[in-house]
C-alpha atoms as a PDB file:
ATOM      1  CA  UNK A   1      -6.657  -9.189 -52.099  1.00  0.00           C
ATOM      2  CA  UNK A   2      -5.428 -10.480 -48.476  1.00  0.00           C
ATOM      3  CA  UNK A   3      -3.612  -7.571 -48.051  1.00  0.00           C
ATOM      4  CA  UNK A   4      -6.201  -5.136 -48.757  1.00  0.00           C
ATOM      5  CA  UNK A   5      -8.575  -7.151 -45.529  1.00  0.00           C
ATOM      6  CA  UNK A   6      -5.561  -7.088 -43.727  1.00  0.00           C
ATOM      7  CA  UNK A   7      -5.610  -2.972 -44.334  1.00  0.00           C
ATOM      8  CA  UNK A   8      -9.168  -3.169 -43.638  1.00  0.00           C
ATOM      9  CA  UNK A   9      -9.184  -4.943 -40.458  1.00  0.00           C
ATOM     10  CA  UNK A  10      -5.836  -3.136 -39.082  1.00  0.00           C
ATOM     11  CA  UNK A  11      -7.802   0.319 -39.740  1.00  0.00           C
ATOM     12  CA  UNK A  12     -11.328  -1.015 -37.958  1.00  0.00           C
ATOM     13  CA  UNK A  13      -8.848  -2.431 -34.813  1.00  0.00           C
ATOM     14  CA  UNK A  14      -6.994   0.594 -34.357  1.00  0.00           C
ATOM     15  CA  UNK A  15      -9.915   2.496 -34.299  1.00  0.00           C
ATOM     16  CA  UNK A  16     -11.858   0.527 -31.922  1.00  0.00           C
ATOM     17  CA  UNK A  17      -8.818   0.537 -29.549  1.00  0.00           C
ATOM     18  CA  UNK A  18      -8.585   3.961 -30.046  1.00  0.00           C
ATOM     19  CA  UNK A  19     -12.091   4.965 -29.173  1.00  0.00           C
ATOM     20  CA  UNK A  20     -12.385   6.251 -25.621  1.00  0.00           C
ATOM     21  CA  UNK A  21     -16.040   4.673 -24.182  1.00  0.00           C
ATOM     22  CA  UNK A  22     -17.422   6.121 -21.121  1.00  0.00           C
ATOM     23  CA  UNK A  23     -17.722   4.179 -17.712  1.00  0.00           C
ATOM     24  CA  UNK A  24     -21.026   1.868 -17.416  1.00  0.00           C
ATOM     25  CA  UNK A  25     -22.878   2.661 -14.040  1.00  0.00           C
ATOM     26  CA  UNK A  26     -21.848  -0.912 -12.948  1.00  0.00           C
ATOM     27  CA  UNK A  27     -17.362  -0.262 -13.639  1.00  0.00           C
ATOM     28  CA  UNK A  28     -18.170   3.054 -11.508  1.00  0.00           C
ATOM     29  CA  UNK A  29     -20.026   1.361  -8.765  1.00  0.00           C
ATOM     30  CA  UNK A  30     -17.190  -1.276  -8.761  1.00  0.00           C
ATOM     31  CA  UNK A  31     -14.149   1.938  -8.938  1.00  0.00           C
ATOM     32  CA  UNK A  32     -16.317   3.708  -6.066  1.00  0.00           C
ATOM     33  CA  UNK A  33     -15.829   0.346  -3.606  1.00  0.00           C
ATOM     34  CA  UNK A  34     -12.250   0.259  -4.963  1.00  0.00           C
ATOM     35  CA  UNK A  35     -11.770   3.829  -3.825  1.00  0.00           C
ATOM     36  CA  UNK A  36     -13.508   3.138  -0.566  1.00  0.00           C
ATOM     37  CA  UNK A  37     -11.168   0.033  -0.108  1.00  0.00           C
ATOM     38  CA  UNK A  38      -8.395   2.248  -0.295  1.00  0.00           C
ATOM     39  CA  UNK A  39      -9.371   4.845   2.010  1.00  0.00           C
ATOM     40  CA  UNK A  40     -10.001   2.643   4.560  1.00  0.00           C
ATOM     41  CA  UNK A  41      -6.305   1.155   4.079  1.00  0.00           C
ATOM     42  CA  UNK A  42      -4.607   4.388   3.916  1.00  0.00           C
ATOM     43  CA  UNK A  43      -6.531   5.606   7.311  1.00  0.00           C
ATOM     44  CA  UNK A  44      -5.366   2.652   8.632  1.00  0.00           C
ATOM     45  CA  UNK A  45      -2.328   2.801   7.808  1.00  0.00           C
ATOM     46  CA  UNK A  46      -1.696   6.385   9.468  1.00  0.00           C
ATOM     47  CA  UNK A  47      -3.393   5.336  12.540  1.00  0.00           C
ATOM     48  CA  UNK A  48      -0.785   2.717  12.985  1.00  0.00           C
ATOM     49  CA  UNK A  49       2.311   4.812  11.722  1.00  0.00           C
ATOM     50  CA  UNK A  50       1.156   7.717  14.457  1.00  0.00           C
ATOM     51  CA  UNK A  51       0.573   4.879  17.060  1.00  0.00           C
ATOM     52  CA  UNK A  52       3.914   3.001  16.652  1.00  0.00           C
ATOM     53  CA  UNK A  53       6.172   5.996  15.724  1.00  0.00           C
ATOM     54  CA  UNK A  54       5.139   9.387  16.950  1.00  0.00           C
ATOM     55  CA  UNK A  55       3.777   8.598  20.487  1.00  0.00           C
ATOM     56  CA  UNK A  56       6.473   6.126  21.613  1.00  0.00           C
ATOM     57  CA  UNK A  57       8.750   7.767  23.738  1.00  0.00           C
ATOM     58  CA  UNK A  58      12.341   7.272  22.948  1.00  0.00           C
ATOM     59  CA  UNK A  59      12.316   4.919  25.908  1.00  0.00           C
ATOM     60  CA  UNK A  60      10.203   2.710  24.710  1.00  0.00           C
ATOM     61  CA  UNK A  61      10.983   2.865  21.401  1.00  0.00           C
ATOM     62  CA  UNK A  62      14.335   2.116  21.426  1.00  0.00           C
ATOM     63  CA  UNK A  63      13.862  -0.709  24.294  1.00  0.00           C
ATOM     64  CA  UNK A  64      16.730   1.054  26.579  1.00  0.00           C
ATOM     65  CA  UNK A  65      15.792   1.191  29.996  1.00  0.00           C
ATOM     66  CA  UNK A  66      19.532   2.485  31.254  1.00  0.00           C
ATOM     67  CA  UNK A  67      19.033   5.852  32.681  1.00  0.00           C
ATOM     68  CA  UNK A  68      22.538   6.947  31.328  1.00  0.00           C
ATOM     69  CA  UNK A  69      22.023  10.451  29.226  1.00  0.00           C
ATOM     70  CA  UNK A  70      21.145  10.448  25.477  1.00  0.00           C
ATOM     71  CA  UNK A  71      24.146  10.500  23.559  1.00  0.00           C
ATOM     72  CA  UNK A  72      24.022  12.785  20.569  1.00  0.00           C
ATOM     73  CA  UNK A  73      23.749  10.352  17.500  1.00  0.00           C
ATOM     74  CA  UNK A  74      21.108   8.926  19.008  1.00  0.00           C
ATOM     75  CA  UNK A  75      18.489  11.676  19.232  1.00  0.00           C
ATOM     76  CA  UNK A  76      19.697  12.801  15.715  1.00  0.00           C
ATOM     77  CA  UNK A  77      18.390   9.145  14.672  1.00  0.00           C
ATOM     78  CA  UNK A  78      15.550   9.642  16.418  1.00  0.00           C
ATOM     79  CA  UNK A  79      14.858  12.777  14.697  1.00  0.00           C
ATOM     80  CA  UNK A  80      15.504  11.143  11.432  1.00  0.00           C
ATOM     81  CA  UNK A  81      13.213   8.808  11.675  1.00  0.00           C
ATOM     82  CA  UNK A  82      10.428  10.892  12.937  1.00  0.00           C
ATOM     83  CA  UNK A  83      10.590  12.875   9.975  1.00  0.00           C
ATOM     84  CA  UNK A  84      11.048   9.943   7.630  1.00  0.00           C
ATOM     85  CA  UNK A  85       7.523   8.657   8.926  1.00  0.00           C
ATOM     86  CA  UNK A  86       6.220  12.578   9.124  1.00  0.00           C
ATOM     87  CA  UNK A  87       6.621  12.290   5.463  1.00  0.00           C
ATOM     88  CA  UNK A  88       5.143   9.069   4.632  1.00  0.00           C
ATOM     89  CA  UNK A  89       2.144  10.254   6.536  1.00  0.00           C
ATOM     90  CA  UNK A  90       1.969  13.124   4.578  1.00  0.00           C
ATOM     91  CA  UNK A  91       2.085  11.307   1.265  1.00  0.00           C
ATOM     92  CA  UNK A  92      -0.703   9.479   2.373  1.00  0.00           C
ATOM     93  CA  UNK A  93      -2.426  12.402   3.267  1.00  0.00           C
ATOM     94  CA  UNK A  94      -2.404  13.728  -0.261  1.00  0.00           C
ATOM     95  CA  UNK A  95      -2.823  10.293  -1.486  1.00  0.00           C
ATOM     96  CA  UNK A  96      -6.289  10.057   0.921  1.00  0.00           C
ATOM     97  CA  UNK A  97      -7.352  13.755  -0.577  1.00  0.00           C
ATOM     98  CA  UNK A  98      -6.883  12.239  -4.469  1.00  0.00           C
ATOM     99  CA  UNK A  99      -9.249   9.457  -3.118  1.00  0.00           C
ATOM    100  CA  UNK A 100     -11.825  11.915  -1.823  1.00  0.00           C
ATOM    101  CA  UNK A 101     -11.362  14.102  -4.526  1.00  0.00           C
ATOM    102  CA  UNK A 102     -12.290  11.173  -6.871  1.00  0.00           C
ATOM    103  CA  UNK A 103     -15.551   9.938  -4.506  1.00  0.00           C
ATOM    104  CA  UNK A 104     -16.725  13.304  -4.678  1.00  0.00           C
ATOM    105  CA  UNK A 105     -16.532  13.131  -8.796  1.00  0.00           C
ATOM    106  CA  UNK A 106     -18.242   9.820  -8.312  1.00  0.00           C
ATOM    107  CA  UNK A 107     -20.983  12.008  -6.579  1.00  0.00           C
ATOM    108  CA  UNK A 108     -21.151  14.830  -8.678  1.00  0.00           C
ATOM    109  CA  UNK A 109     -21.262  12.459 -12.239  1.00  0.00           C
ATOM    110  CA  UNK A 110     -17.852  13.311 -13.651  1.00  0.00           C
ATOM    111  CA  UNK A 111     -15.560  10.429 -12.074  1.00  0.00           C
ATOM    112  CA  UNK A 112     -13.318   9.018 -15.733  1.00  0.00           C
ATOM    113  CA  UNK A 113     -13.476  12.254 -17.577  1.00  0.00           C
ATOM    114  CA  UNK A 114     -10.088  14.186 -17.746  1.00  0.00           C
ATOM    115  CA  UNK A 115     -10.370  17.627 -16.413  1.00  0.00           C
ATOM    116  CA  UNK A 116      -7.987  18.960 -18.664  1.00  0.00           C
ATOM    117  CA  UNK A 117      -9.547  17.599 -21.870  1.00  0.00           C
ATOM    118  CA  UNK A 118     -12.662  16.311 -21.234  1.00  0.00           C
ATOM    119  CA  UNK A 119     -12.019  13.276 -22.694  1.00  0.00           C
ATOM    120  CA  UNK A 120     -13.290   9.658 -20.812  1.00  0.00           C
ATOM    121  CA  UNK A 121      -9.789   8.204 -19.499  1.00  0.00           C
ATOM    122  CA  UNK A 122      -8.889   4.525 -20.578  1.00  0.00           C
ATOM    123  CA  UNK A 123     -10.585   1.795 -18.217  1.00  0.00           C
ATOM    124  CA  UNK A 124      -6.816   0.503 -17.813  1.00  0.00           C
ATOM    125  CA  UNK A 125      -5.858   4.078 -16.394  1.00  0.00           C
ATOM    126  CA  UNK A 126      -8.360   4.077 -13.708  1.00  0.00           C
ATOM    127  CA  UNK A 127      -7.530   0.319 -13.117  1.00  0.00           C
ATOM    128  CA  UNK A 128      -3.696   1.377 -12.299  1.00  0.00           C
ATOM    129  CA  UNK A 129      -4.758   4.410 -10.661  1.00  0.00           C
ATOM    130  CA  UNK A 130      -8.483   4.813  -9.965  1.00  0.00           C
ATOM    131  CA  UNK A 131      -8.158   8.479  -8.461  1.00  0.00           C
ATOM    132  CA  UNK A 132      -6.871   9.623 -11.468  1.00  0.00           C
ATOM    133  CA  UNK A 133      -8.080  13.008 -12.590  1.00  0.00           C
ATOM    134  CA  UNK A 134      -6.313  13.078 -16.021  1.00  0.00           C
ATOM    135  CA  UNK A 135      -5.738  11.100 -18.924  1.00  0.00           C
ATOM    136  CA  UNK A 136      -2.326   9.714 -19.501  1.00  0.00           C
ATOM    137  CA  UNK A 137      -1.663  12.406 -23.156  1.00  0.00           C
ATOM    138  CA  UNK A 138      -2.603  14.934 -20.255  1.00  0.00           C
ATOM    139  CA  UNK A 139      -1.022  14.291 -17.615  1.00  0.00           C
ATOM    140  CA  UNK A 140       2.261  13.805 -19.551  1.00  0.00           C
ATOM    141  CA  UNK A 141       1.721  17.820 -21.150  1.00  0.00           C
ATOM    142  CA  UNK A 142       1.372  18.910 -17.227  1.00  0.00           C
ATOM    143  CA  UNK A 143       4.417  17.290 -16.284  1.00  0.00           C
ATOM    144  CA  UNK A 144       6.288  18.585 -18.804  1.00  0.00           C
ATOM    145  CA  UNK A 145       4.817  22.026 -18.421  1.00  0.00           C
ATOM    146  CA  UNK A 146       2.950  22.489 -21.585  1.00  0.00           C
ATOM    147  CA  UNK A 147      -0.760  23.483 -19.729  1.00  0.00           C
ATOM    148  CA  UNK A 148      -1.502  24.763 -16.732  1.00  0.00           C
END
């Protein structure tokens, strides 16, 4: 008899956890201001990377104030690290469209469904990664080239 509740009970569980509920106007308010948060951050954060990196000359970036000629090595570090930050700024660029992409879908009444399956994505999804535009089963068939 205790094993058949214990059935019972495992079978109502697992399909409660495995129901997908749509967002509540209140968890989509509170994902928009989380969205908004991180814009804000990101812009910030490329203001500051093109301030301190890209319009420093190498003079005052590097704190020499000899007037000997650049050697070699160093302008190849200096290139380096222009296009190390060049390419942080660029992920945040994409990163900064994912967040407008998602504040638009806020907008338009479809922000936690997947576009691939239509399906709400898990509240822990959108937690980890609010701009997400695809459920986790999804996501994982795109990666590994399954859809389109």
């Amino acid at each position: 008899m205790a094993q058949k509740r214990k059935k019972a009970s495992r079978t109502t569980n697992s399909s409660i956890r495995g129901r997908k509920q749509r967002l509540t106007t209140t968890e989509i308010e509170r994902f928009k201001q989380i969205l908004l948060e991180k814009r804000r951050e990101i812009l910030k954060n490329v203001y500051e990377i093109e301030d301190e990196a890209l319009k420093k000359s190498r003079l005052d970036a590097s704190g020499d104030l000899s007037s000997m000629p650049i050697h070699m090595a160093d302008l190849g570090t200096d290139n380096y690290e222009q296009e190390f930050v060049l390419g942080l700024m660029d992920s945040e660029r994409k990163l900064l469209h994912e967040i407008d992409d998602a504040l638009q879908r806020i907008e338009n009444k479809t922000y936690g469904v997947c576009e691939g399956t239509g399906q709400p994505i898990p509240k822990a999804r959108l937690e980890a990664q609010p701009w997400a535009r695809h459920c986790v089963e999804y996501t994982r068939m795109l990666e590994q080239g399954l859809v389109e």
